[in-house]
C-alpha atoms as a PDB file:
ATOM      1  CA  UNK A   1       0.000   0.000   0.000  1.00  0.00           C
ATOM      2  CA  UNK A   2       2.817   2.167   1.048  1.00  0.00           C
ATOM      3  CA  UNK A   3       4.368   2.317  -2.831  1.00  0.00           C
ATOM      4  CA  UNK A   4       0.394   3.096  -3.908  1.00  0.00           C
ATOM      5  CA  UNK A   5       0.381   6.189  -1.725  1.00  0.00           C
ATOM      6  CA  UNK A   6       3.936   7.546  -3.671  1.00  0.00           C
ATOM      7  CA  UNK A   7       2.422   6.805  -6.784  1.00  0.00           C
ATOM      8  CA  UNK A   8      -0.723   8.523  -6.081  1.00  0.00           C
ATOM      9  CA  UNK A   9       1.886  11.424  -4.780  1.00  0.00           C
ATOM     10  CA  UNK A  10       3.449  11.204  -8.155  1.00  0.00           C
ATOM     11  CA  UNK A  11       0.286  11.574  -9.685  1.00  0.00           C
ATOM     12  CA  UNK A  12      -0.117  15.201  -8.067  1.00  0.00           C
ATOM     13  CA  UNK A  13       2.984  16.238  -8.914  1.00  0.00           C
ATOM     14  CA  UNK A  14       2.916  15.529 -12.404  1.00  0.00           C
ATOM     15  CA  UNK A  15      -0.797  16.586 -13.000  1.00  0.00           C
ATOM     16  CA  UNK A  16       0.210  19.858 -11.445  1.00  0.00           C
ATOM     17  CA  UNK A  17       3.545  20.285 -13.815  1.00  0.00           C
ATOM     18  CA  UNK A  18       1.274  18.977 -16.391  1.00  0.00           C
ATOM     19  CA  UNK A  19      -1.439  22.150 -15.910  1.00  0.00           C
ATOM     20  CA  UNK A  20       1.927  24.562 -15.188  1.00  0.00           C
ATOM     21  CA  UNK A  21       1.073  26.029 -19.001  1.00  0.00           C
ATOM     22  CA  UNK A  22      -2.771  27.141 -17.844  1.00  0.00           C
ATOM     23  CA  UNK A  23      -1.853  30.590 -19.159  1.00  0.00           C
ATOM     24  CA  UNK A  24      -2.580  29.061 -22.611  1.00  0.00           C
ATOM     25  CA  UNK A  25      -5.256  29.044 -24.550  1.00  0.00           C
ATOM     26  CA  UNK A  26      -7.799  26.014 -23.651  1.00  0.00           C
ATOM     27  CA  UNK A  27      -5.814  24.576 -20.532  1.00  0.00           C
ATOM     28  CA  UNK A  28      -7.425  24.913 -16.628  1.00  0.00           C
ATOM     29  CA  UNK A  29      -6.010  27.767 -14.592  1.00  0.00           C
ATOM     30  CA  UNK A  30      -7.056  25.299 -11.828  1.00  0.00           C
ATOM     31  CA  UNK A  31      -7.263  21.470 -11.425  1.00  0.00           C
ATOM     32  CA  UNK A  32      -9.665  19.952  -9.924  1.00  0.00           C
ATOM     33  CA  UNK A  33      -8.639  16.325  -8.290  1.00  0.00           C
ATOM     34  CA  UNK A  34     -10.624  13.379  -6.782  1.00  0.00           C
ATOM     35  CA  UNK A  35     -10.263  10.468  -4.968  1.00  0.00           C
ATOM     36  CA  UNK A  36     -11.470   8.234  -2.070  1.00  0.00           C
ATOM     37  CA  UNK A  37     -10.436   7.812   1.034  1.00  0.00           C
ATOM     38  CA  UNK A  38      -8.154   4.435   1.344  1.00  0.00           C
ATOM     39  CA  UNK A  39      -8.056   2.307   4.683  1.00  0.00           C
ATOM     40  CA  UNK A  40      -6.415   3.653   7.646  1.00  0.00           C
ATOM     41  CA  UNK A  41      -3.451   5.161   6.470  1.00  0.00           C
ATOM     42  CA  UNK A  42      -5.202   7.845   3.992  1.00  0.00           C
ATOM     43  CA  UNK A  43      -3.263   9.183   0.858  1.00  0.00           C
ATOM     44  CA  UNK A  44      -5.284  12.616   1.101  1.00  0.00           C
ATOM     45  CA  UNK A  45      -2.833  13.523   3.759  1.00  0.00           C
ATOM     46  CA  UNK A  46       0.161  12.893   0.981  1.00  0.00           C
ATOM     47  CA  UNK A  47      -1.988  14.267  -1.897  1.00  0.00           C
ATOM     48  CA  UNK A  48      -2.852  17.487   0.992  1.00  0.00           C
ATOM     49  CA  UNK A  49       1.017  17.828   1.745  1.00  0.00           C
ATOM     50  CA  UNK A  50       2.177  17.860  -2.238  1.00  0.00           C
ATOM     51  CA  UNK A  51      -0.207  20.068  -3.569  1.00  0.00           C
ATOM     52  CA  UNK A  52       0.411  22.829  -0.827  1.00  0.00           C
ATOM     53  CA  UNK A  53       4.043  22.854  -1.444  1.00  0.00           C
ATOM     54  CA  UNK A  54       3.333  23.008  -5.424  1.00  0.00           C
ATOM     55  CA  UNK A  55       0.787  25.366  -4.926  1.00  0.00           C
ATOM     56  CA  UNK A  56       3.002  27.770  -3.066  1.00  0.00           C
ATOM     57  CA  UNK A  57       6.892  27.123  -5.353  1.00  0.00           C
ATOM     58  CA  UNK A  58       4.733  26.746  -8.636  1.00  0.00           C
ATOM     59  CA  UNK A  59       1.482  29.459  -8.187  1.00  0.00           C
ATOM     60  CA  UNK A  60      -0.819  26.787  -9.595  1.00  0.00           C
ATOM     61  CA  UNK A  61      -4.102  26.421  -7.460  1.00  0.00           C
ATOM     62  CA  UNK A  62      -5.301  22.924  -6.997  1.00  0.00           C
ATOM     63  CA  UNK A  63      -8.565  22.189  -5.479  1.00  0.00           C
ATOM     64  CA  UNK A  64      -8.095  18.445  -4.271  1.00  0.00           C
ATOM     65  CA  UNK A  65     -11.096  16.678  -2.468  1.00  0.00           C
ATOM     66  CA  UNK A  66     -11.526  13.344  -0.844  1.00  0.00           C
ATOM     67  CA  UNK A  67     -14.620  11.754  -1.321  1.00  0.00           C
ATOM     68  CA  UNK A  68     -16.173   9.225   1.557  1.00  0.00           C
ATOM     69  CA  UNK A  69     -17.140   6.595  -0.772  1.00  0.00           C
ATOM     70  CA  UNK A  70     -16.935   5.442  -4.847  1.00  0.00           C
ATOM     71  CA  UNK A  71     -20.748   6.533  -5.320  1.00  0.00           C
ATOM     72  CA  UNK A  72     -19.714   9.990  -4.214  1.00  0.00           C
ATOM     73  CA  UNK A  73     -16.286  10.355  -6.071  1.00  0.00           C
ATOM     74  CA  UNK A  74     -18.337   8.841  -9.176  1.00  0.00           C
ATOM     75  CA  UNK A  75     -21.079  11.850  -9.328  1.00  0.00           C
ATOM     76  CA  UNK A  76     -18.336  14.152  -9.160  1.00  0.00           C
ATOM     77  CA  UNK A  77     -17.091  12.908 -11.993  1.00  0.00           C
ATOM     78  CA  UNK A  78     -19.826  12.398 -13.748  1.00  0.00           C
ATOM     79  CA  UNK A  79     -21.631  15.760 -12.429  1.00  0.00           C
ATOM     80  CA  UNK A  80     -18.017  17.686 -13.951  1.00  0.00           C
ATOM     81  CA  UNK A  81     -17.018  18.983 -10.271  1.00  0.00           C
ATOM     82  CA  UNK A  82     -13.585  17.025 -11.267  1.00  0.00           C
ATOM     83  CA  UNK A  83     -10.761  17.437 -14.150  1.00  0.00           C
ATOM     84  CA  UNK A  84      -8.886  13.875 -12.870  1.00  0.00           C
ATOM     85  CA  UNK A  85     -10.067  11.293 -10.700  1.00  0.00           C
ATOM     86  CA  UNK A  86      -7.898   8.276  -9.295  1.00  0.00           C
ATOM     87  CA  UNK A  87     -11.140   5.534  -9.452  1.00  0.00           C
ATOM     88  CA  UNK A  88     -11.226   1.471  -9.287  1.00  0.00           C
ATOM     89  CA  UNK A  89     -11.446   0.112 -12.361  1.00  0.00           C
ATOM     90  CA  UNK A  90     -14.975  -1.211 -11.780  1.00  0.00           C
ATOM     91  CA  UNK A  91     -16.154   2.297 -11.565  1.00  0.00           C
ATOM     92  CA  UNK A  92     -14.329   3.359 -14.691  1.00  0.00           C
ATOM     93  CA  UNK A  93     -16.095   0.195 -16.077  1.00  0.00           C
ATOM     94  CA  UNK A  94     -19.166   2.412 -15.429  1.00  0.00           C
ATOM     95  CA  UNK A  95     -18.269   5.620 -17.540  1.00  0.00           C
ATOM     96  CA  UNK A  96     -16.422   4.113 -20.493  1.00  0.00           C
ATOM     97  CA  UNK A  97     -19.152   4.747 -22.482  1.00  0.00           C
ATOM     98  CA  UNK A  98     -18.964   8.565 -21.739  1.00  0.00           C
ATOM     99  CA  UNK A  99     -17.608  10.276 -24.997  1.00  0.00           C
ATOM    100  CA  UNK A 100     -13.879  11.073 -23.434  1.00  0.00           C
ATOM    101  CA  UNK A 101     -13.594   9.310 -20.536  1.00  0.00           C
ATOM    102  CA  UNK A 102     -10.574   7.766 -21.352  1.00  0.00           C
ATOM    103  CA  UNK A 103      -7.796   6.402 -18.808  1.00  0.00           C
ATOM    104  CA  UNK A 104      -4.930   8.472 -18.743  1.00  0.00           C
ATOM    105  CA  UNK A 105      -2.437   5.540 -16.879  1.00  0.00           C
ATOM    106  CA  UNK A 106      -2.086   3.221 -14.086  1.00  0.00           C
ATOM    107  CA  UNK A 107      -0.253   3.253 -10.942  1.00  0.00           C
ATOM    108  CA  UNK A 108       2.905   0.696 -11.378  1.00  0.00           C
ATOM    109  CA  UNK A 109       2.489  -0.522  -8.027  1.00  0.00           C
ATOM    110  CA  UNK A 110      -0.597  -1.443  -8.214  1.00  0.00           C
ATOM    111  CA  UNK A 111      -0.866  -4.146 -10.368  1.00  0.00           C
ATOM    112  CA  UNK A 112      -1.156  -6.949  -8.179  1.00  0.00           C
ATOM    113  CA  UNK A 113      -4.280  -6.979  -6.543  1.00  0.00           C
ATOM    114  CA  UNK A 114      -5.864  -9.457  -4.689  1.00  0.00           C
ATOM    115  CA  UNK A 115      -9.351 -10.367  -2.236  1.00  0.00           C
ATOM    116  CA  UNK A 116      -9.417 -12.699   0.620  1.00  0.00           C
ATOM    117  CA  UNK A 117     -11.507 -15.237   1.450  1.00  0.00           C
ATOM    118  CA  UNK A 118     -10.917 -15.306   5.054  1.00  0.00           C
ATOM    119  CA  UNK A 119     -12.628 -16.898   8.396  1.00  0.00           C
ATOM    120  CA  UNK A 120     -12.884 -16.720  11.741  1.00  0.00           C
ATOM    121  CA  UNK A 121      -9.575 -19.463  13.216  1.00  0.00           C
ATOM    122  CA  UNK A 122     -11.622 -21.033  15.426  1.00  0.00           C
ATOM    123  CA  UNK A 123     -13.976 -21.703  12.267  1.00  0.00           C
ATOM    124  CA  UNK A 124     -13.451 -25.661  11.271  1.00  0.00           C
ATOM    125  CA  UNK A 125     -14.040 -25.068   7.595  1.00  0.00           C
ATOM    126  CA  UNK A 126     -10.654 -25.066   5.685  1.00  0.00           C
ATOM    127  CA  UNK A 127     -12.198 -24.440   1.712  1.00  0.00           C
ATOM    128  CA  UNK A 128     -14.669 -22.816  -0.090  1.00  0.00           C
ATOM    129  CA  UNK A 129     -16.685 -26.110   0.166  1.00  0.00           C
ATOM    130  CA  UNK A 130     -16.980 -25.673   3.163  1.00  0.00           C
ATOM    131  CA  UNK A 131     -18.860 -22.432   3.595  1.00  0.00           C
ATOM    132  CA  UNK A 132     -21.605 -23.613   1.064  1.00  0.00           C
ATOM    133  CA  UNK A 133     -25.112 -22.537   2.619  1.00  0.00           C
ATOM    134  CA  UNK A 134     -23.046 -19.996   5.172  1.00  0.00           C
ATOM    135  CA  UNK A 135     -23.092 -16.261   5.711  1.00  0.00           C
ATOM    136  CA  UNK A 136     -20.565 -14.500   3.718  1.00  0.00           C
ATOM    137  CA  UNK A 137     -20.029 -11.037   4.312  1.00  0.00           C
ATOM    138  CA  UNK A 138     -18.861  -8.645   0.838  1.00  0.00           C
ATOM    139  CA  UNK A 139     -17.973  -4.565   0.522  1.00  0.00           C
ATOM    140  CA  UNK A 140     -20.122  -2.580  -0.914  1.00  0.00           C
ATOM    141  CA  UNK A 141     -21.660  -3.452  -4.128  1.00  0.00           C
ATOM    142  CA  UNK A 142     -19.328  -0.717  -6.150  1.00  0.00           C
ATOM    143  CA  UNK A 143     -16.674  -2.329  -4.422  1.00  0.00           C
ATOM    144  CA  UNK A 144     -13.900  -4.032  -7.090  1.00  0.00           C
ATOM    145  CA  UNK A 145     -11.944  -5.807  -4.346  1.00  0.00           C
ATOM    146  CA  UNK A 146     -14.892  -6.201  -1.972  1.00  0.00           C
ATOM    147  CA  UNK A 147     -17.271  -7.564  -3.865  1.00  0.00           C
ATOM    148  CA  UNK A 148     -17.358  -7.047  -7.702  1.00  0.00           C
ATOM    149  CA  UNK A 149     -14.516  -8.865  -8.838  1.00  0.00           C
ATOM    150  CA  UNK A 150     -14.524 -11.495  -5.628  1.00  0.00           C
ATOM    151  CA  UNK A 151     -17.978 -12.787  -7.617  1.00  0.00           C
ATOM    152  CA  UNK A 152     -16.536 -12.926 -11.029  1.00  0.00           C
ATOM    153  CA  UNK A 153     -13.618 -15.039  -9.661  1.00  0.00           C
ATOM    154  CA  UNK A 154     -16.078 -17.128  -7.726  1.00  0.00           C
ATOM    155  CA  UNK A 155     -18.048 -17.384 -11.428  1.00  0.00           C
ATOM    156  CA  UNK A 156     -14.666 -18.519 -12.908  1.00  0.00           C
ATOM    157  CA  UNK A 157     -14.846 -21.583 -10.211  1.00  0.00           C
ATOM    158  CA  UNK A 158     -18.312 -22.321 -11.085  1.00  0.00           C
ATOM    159  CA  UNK A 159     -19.757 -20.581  -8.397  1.00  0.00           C
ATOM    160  CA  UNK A 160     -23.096 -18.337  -8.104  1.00  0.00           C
ATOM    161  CA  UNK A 161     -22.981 -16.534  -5.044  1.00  0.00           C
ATOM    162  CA  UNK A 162     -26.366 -15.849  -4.827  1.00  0.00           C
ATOM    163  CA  UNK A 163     -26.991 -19.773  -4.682  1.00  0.00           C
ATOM    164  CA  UNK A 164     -23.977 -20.532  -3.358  1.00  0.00           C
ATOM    165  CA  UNK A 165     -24.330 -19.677   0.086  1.00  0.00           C
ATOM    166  CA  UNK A 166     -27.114 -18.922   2.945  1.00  0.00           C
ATOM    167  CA  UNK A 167     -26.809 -15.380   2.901  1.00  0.00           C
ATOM    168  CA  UNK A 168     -25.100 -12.360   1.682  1.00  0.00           C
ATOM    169  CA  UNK A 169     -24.224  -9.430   3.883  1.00  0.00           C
ATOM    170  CA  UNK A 170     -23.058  -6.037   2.024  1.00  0.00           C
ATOM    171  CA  UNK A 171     -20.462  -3.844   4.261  1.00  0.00           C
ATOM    172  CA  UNK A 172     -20.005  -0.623   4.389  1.00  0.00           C
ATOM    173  CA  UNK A 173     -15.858  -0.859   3.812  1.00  0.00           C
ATOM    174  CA  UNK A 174     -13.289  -3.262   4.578  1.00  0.00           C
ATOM    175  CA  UNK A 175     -12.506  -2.543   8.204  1.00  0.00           C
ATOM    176  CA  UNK A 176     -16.995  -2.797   8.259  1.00  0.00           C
ATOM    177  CA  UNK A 177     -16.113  -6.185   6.706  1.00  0.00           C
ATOM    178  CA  UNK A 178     -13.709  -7.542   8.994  1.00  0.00           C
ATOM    179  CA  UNK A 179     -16.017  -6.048  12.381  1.00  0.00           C
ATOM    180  CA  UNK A 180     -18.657  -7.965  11.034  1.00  0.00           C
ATOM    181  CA  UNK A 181     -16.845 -11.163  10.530  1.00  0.00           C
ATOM    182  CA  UNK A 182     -14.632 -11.245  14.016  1.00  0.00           C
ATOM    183  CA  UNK A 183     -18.011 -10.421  15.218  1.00  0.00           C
ATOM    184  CA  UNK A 184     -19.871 -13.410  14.279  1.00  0.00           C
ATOM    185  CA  UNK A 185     -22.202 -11.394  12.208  1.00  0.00           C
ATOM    186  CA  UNK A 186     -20.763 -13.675   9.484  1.00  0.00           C
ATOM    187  CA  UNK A 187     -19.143 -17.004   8.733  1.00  0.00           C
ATOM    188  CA  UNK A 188     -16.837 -15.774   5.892  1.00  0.00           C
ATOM    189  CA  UNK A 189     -15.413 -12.416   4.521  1.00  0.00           C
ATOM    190  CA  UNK A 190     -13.929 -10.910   1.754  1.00  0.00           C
ATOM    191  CA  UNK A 191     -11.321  -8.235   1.769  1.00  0.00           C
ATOM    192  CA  UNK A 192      -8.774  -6.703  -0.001  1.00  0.00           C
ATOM    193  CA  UNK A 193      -5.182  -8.817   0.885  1.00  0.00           C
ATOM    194  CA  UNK A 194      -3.738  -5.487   2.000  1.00  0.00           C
ATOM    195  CA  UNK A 195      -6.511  -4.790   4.626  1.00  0.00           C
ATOM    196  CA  UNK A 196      -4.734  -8.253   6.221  1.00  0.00           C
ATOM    197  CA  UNK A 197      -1.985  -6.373   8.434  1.00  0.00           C
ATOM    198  CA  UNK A 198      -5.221  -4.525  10.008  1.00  0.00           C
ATOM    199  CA  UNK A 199      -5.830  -7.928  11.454  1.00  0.00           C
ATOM    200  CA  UNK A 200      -3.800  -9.960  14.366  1.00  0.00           C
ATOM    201  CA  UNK A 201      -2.566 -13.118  12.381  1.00  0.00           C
ATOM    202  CA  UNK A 202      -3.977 -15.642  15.019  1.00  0.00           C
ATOM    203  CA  UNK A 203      -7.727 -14.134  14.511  1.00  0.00           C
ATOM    204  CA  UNK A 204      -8.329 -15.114  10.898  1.00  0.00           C
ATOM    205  CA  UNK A 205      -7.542 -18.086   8.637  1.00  0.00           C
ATOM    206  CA  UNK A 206      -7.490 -17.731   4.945  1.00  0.00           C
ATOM    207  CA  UNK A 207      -9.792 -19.734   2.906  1.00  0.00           C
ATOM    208  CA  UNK A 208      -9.006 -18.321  -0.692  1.00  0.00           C
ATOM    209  CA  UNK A 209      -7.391 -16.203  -2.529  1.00  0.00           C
ATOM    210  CA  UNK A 210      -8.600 -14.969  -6.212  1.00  0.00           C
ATOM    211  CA  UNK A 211      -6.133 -13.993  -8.768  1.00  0.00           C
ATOM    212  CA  UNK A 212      -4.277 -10.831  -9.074  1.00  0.00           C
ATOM    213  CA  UNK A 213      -5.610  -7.928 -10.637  1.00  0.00           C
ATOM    214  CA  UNK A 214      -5.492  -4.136 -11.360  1.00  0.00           C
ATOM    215  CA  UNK A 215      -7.490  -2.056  -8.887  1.00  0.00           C
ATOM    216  CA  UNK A 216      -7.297   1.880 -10.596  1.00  0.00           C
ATOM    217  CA  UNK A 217      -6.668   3.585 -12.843  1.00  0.00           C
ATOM    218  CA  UNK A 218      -6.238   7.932 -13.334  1.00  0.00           C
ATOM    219  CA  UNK A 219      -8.936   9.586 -15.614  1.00  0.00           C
ATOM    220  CA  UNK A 220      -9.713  12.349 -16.922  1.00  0.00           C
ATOM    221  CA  UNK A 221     -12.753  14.002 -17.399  1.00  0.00           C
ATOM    222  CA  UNK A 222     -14.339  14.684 -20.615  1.00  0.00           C
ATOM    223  CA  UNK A 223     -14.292  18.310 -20.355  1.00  0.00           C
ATOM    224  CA  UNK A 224     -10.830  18.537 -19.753  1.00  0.00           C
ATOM    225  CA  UNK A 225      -8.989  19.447 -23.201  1.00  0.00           C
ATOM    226  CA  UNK A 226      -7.335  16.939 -25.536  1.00  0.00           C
ATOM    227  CA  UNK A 227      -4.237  18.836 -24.999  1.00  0.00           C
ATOM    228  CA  UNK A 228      -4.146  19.164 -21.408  1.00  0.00           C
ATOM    229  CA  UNK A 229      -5.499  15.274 -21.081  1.00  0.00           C
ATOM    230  CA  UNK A 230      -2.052  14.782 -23.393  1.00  0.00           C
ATOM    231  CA  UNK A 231       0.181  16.601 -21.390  1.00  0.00           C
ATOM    232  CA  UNK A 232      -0.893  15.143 -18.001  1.00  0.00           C
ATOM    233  CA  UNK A 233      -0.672  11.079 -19.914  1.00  0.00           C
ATOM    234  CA  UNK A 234       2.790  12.381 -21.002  1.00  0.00           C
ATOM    235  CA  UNK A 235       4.303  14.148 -17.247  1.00  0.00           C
ATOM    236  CA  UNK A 236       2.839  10.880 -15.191  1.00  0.00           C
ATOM    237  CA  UNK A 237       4.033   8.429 -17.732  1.00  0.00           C
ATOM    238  CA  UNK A 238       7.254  10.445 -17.502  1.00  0.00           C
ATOM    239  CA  UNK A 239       7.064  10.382 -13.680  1.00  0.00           C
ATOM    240  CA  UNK A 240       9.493   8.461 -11.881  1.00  0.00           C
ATOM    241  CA  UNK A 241      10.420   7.524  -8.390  1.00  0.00           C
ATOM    242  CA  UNK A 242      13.782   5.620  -6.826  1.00  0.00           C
ATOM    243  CA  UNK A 243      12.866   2.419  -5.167  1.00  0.00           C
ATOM    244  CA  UNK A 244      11.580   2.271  -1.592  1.00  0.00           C
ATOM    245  CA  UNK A 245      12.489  -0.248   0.995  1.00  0.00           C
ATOM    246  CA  UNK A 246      10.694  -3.027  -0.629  1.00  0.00           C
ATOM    247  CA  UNK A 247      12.319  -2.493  -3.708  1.00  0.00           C
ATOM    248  CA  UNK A 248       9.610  -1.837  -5.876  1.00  0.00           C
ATOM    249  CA  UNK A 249       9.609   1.274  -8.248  1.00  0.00           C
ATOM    250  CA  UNK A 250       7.014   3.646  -8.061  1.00  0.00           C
ATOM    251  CA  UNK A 251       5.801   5.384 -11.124  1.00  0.00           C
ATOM    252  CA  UNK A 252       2.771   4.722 -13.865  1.00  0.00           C
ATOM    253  CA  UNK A 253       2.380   3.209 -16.851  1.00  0.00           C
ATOM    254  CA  UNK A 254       0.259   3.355 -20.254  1.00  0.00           C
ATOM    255  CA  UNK A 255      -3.544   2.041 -19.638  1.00  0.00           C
ATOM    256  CA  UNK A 256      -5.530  -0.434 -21.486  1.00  0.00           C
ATOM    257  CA  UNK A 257      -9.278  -1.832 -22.293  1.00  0.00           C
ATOM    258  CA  UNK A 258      -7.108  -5.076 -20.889  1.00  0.00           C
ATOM    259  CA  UNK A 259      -7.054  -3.557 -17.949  1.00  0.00           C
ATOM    260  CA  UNK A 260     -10.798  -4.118 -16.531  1.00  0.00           C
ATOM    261  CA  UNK A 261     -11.658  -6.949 -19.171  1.00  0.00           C
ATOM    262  CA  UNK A 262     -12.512  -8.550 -16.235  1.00  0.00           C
ATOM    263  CA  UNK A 263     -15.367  -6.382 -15.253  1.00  0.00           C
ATOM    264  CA  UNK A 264     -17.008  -7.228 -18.351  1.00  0.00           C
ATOM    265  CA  UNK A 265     -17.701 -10.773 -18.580  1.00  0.00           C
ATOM    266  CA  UNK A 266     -21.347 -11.814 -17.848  1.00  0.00           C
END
């Protein structure tokens, strides 16, 4: 999570250099930037801290807002009250089909994705099997990692949800998810494999694990100019970060409709 927070720093930094020519014809005098809160360690307070020392070296005002949930950041977007948003793939899935809503790249360090099947230790089942006709606790519906793309994977096994087990509880977040499950409110729980250190070891077993995937992905609004758009693609894509202590790079790369394929299948 820790290299997703410098790359969503990086993102800010280049957007800004990116928007540095507003004085010409076309491009924002401000920029307007969105995201949602993430977990318990919230990038706002990096994104906060970069754009007040760009805002006061460069003269570029940046209006940067944190939204509490997806369904919020996505009427933003939708509603034009943001230039760039940093959104899951599953709600760019959403507003593809908006003329110009087109990806401008993709955190590096966050290709790798993953949800958790994950139960209480003192539960005996050991397998998905094993939780057939159980509660199951998921995010919220808009959730990729919490719930959309934990289904799909479970339809790649063969597996309806809805049939599958006994009941389905919807969360209100991740942490929601995990109170619920260490509370007995469920008998399984899905998560995102990073919200795992948020939990003592001994308290949870894990049951599965899907594949990897991409979780966001930086667009830009429709209104914003072709040039600007441009501009931004080519500063982030030209963004680059030395290593941190766990040796992974931090900087973006080109986006793709490979990237949420996923979301698409029936």
């Amino acid at each position: 999570m820790r290299c997703l927070y410098r790359s969503l720093s990086l993102l800010v930094v280049a957007v800004l250099f990116a928007g540095c020519g507003g004085e010409q014809a076309g491009e924002p005098r401000e920029l307007r930037l969105g995201m949602v809160s993430i977990g318990r360690a919230p990038a706002e307070q990096t994104f906060e801290a970069v754009r007040g020392t760009l805002e006061q070296e460069l003269h570029i005002p940046v209006r940067f807002e944190v939204f509490p949930d997806a369904r919020e950041l996505l009427g933003g977007y939708r509603d034009g009250a943001l230039d760039i948003a940093l959104m899951s793939v599953a709600l760019y899935a959403e507003v593809r089909e908006q003329p110009g809503a087109i990806p401008l790249v993709k955190p590096a360090a966050d290709l790798n994705n993953a949800s958790v099947f994950i139960a209480r230790s003192e539960d005996p089942g050991r397998e998905l099997a094993d939780f057939r006709g159980r509660r199951v606790v998921f995010g919220p519906r808009e959730s990729s990692s919490g719930y959309v793309l934990p289904r799909r994977f479970l339809q790649r096994e063969g597996i309806d949800a809805a049939q599958y087990f006994g009941e389905i509880i919807h969360s209100s977040s991740h942490l929601n998810t995990l109170d619920v499950l260490l509370a007995g409110g469920a008998d399984l729980a899905v998560v995102h494999a990073a919200i795992l250190g948020d939990v003592p070891p001994e308290a949870v077993r894990t049951i599965w694990i899907t594949p990897s995937y991409i979780g966001f992905l930086v667009v830009a609004h429709p209104a914003l100019s072709e040039r600007t758009r441009a501009r931004a693609r080519d500063a982030l894509l030209g963004a680059r970060a030395d290593s941190d202590e766990t040796g992974v790079p931090t900087h973006f790369l080109p986006a793709s409709d490979a990237d949420f394929a996923i979301y698409e299948e029936p």
